[in-house]
C-alpha atoms as a PDB file:
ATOM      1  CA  UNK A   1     130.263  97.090 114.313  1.00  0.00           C
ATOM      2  CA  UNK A   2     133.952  96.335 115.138  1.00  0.00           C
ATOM      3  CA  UNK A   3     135.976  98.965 117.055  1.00  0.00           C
ATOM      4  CA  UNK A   4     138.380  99.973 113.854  1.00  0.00           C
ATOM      5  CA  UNK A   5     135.081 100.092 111.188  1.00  0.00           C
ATOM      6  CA  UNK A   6     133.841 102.356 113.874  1.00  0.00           C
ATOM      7  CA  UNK A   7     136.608 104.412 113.934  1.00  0.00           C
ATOM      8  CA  UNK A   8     136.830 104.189 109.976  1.00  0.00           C
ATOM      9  CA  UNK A   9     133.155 105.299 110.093  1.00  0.00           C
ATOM     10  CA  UNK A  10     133.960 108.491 112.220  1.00  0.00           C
ATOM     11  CA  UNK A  11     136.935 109.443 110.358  1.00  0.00           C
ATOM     12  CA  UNK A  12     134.811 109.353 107.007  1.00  0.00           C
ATOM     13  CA  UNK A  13     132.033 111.425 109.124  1.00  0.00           C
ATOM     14  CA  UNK A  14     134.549 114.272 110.659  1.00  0.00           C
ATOM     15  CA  UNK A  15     135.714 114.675 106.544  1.00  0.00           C
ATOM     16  CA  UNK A  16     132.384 114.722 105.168  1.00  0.00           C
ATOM     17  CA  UNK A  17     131.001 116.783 107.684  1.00  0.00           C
ATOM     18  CA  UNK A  18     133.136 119.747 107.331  1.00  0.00           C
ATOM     19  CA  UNK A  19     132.872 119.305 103.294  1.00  0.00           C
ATOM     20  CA  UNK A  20     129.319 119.482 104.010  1.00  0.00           C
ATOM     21  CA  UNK A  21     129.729 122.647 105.961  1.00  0.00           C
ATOM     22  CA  UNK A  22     132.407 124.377 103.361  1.00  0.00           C
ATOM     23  CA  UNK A  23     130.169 123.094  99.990  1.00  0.00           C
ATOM     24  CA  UNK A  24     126.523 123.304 100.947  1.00  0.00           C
ATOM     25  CA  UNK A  25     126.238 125.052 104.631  1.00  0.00           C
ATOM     26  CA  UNK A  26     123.008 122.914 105.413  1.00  0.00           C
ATOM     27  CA  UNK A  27     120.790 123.844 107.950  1.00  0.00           C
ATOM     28  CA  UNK A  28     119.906 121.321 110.468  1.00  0.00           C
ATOM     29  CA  UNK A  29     116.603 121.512 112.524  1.00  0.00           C
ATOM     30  CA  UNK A  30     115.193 118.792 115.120  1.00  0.00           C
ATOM     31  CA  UNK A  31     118.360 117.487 115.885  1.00  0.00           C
ATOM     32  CA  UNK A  32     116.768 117.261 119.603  1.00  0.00           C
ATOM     33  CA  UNK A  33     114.215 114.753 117.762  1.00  0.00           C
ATOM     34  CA  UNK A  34     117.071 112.153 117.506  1.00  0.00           C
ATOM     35  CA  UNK A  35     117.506 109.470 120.334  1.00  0.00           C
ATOM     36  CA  UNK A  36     120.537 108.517 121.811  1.00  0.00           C
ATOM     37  CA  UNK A  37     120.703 105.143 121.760  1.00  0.00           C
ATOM     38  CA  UNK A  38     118.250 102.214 120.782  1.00  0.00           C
ATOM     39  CA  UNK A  39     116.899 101.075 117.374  1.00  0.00           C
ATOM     40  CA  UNK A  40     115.733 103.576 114.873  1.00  0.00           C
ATOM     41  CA  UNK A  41     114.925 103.632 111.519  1.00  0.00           C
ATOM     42  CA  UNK A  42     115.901 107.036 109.239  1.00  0.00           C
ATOM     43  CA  UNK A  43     113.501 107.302 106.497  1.00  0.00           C
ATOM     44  CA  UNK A  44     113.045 110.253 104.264  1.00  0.00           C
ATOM     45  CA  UNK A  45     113.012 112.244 101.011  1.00  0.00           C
ATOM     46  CA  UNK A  46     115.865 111.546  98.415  1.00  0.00           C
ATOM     47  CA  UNK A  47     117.155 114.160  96.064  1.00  0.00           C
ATOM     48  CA  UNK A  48     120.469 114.271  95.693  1.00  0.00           C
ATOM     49  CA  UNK A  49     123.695 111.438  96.442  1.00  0.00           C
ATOM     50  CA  UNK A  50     124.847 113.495  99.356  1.00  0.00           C
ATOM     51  CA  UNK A  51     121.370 113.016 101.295  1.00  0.00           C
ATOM     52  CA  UNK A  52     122.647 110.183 102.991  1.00  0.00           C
ATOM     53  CA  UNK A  53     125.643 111.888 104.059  1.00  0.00           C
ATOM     54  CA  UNK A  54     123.496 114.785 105.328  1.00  0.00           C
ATOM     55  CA  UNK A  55     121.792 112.723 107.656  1.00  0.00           C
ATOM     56  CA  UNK A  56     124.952 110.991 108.432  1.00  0.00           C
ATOM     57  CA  UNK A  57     126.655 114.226 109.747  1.00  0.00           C
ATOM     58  CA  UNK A  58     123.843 115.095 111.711  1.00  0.00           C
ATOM     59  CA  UNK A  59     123.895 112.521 114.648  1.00  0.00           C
ATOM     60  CA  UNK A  60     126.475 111.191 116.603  1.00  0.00           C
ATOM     61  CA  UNK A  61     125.061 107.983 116.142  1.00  0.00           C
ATOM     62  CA  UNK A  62     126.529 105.576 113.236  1.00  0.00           C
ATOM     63  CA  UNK A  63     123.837 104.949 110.770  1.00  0.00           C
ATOM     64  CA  UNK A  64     123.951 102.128 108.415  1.00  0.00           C
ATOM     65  CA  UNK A  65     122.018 103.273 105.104  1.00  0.00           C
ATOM     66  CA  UNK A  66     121.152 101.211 102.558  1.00  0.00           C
ATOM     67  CA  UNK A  67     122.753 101.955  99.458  1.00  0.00           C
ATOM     68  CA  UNK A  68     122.398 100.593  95.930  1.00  0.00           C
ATOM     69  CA  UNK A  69     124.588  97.536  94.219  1.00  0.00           C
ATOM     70  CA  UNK A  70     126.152  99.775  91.479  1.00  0.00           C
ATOM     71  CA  UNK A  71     127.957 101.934  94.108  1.00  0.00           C
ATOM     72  CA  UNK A  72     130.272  99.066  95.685  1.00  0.00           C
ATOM     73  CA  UNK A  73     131.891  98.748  92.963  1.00  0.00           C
ATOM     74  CA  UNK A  74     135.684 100.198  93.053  1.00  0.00           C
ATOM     75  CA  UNK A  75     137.757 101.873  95.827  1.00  0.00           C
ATOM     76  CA  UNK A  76     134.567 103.808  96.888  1.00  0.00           C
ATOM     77  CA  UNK A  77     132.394 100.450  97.200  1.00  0.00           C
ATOM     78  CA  UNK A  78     135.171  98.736  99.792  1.00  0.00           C
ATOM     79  CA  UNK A  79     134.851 101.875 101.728  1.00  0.00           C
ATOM     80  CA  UNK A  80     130.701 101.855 101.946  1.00  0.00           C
ATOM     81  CA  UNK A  81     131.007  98.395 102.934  1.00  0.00           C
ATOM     82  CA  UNK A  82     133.952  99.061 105.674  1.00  0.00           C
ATOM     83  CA  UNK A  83     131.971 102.049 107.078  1.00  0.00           C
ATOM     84  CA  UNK A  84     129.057  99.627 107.244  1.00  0.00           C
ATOM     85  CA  UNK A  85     126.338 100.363 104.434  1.00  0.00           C
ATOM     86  CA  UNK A  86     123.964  97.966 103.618  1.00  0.00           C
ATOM     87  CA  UNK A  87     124.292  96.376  99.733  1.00  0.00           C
ATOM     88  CA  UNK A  88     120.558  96.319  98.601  1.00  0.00           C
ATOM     89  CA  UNK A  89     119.166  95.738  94.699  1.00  0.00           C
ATOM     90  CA  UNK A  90     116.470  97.919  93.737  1.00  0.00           C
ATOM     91  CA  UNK A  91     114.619  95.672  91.175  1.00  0.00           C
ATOM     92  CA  UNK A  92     114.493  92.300  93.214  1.00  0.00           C
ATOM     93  CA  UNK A  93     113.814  91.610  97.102  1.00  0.00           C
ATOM     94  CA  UNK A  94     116.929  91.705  99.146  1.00  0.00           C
ATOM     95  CA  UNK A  95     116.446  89.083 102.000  1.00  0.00           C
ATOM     96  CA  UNK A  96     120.515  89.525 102.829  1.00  0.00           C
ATOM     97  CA  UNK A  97     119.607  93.153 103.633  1.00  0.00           C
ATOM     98  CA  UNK A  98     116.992  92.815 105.385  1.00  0.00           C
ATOM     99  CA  UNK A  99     118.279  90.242 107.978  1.00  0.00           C
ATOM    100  CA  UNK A 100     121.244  92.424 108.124  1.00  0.00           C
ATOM    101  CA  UNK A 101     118.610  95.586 109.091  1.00  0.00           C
ATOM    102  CA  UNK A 102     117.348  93.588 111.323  1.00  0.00           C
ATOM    103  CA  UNK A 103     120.226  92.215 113.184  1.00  0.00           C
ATOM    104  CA  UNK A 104     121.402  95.894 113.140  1.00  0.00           C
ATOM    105  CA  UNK A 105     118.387  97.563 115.062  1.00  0.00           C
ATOM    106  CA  UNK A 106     118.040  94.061 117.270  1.00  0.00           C
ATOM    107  CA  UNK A 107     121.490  95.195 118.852  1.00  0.00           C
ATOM    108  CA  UNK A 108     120.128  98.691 119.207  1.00  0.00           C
ATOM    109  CA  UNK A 109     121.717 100.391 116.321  1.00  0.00           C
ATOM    110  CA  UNK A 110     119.958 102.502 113.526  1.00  0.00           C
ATOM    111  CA  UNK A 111     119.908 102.023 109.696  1.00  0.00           C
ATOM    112  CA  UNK A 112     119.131 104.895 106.972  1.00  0.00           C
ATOM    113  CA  UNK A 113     116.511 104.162 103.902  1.00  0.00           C
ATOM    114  CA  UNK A 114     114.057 106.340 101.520  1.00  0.00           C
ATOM    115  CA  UNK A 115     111.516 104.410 101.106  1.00  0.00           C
ATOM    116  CA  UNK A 116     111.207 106.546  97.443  1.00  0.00           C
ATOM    117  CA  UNK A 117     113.713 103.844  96.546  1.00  0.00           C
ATOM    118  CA  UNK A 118     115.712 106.336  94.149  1.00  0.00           C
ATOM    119  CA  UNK A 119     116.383 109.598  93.496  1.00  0.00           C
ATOM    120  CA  UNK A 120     113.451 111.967  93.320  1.00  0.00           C
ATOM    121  CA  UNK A 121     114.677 113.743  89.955  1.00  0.00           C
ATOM    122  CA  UNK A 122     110.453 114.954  89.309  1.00  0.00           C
ATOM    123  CA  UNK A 123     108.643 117.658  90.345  1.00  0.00           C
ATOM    124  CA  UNK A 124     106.551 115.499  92.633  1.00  0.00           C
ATOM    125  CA  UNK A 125     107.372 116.466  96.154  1.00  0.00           C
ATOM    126  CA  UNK A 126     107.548 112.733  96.520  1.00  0.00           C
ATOM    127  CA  UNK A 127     108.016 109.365  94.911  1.00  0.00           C
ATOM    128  CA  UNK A 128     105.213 106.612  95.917  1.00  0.00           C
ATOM    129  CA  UNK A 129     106.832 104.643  99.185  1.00  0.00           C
ATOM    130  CA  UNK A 130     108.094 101.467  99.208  1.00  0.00           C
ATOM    131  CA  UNK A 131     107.602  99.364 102.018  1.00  0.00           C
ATOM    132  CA  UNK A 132     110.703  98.436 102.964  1.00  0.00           C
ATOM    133  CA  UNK A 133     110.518 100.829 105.612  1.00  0.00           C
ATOM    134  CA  UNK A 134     107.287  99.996 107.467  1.00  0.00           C
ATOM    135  CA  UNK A 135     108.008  96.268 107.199  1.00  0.00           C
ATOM    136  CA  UNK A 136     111.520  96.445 108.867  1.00  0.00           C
ATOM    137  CA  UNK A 137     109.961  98.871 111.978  1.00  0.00           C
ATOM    138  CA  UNK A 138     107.194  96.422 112.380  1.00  0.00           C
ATOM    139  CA  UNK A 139     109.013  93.273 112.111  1.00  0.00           C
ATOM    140  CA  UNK A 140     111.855  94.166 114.883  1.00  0.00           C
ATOM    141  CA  UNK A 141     108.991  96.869 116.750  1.00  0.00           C
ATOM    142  CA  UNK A 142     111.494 100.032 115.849  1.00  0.00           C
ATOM    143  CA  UNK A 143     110.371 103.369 115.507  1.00  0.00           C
ATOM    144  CA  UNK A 144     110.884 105.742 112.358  1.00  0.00           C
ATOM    145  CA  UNK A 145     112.896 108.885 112.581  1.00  0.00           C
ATOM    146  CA  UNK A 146     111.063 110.697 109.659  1.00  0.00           C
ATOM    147  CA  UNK A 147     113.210 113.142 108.035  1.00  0.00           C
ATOM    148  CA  UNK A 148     112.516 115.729 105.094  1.00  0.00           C
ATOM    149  CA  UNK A 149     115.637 117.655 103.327  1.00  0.00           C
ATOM    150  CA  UNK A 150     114.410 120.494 101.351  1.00  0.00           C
ATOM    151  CA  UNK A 151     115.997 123.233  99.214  1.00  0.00           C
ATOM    152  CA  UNK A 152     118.381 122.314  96.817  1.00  0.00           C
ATOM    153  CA  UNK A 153     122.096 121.909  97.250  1.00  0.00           C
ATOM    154  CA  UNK A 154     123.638 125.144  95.486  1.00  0.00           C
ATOM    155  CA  UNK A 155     127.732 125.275  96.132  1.00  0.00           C
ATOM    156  CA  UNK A 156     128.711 128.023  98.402  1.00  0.00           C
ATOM    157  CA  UNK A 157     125.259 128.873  99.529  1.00  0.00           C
ATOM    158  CA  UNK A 158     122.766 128.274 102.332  1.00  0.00           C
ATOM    159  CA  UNK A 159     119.625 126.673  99.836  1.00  0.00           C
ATOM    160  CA  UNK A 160     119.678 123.139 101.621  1.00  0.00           C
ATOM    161  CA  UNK A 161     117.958 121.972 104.841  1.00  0.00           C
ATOM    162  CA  UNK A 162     117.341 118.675 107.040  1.00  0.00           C
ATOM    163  CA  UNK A 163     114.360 118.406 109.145  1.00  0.00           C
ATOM    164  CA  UNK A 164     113.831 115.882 111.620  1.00  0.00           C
ATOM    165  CA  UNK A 165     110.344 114.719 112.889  1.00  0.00           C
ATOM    166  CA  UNK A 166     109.403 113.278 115.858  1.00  0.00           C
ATOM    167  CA  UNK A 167     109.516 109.269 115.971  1.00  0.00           C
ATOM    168  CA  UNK A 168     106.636 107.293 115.216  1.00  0.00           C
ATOM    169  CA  UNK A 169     105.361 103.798 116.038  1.00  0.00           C
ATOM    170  CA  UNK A 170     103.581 101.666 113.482  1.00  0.00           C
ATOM    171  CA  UNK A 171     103.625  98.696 114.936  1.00  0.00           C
ATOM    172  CA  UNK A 172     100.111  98.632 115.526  1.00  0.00           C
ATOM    173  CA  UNK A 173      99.428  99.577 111.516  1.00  0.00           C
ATOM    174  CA  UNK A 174      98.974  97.040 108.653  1.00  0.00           C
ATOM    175  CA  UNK A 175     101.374  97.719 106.095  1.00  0.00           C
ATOM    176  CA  UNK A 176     100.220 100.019 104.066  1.00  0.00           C
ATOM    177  CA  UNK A 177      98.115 102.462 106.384  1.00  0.00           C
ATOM    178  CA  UNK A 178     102.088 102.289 108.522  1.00  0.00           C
ATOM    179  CA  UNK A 179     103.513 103.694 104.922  1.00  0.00           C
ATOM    180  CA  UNK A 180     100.679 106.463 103.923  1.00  0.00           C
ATOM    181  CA  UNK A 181     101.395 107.352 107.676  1.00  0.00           C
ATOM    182  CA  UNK A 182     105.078 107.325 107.260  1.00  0.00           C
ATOM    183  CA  UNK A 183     105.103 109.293 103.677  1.00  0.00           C
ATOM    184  CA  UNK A 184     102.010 112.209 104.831  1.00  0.00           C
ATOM    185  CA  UNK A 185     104.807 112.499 107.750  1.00  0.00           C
ATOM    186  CA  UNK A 186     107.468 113.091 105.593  1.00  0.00           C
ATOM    187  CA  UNK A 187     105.326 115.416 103.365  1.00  0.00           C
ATOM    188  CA  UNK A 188     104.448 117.469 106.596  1.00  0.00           C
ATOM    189  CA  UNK A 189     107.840 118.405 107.064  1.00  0.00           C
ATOM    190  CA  UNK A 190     108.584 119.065 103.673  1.00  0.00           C
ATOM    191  CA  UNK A 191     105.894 121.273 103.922  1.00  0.00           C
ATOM    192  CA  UNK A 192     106.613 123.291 107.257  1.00  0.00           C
END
């Protein structure tokens, strides 16, 4: 990422951050879970349109997420694409945004996704997983940050929470045992 989206990026994080704090005073546990430096992939639960932003706020590193078409659209949609998120369409395959994943966590940076694809607006604890996920950690050998937020965001109060796993390798998985494996680590979280 250049030097001024970089500095773009943490100037949109420092604002969001303490919004975060004032509006929703999340907790944050396992922020000791997070590495440094090197590729990783965030993947976890989505609820709500300030998730990514949660997670966002919660590392010093700068994590590109991939964000639906509809939302670079306007003022808003120069600014996701200056601060680096990653354009993706949710009803065909996105081979732009997935060489741009990749080229991301080959340079040892780290990219956001929930593999629910959307929204969870159910009662389900969870959406079925994609595979987006699983197939971008095993084709650049990256390992998943699982996450879990729970709670729900309620102005003014202390009802949300992030929760960060440990990392996980599933390189050595087939596709779909990698993504049962990634989701039951999600739900374990969301269950603690």
């Amino acid at each position: 990422m250049k030097e001024e989206r970089k500095k773009l990026y943490k100037f949109v994080k420092i604002i969001c951050s303490v919004l975060l704090k004032i509006i929703y005073r999340p907790k944050i546990y396992g922020k000791e879970n997070i590495p440094e430096s090197g590729p990783i992939i965030f993947a976890g639960n989505h609820k709500h349109a300030a998730d990514p932003v949660m997670v966002m706020t919660s590392t010093n590193r700068i994590v590109h997420y991939m964000a639906k078409e509809e939302l670079f659209k306007g003022l808003h949609g120069i600014l996701f694409e200056k601060i680096g998120l990653i354009k993706i369409h949710r009803t065909k395959s996105n081979p732009l945004a997935i060489i741009e994943s990749e080229k991301i966590l080959k340079n040892g940076g780290s990219i956001g996704i929930f593999p629910e694809g959307t929204r969870n607006k159910t009662n389900e604890l969870l959406l079925k997983f994609r595979h987006g996920a699983v197939a971008i950690a095993n084709e650049t050998n990256t390992k998943i940050l699982p996450f879990a937020i729970k709670g729900k965001y309620k102005i003014f109060r202390k009802s949300v929470s992030l929760q960060f796993g440990e990392p996980i390798d599933v390189s050595n998985m087939e596709i779909n045992e990698a993504n049962k494996f990634l989701e039951n680590e999600v739900l374990k979280l969301l269950r603690k």
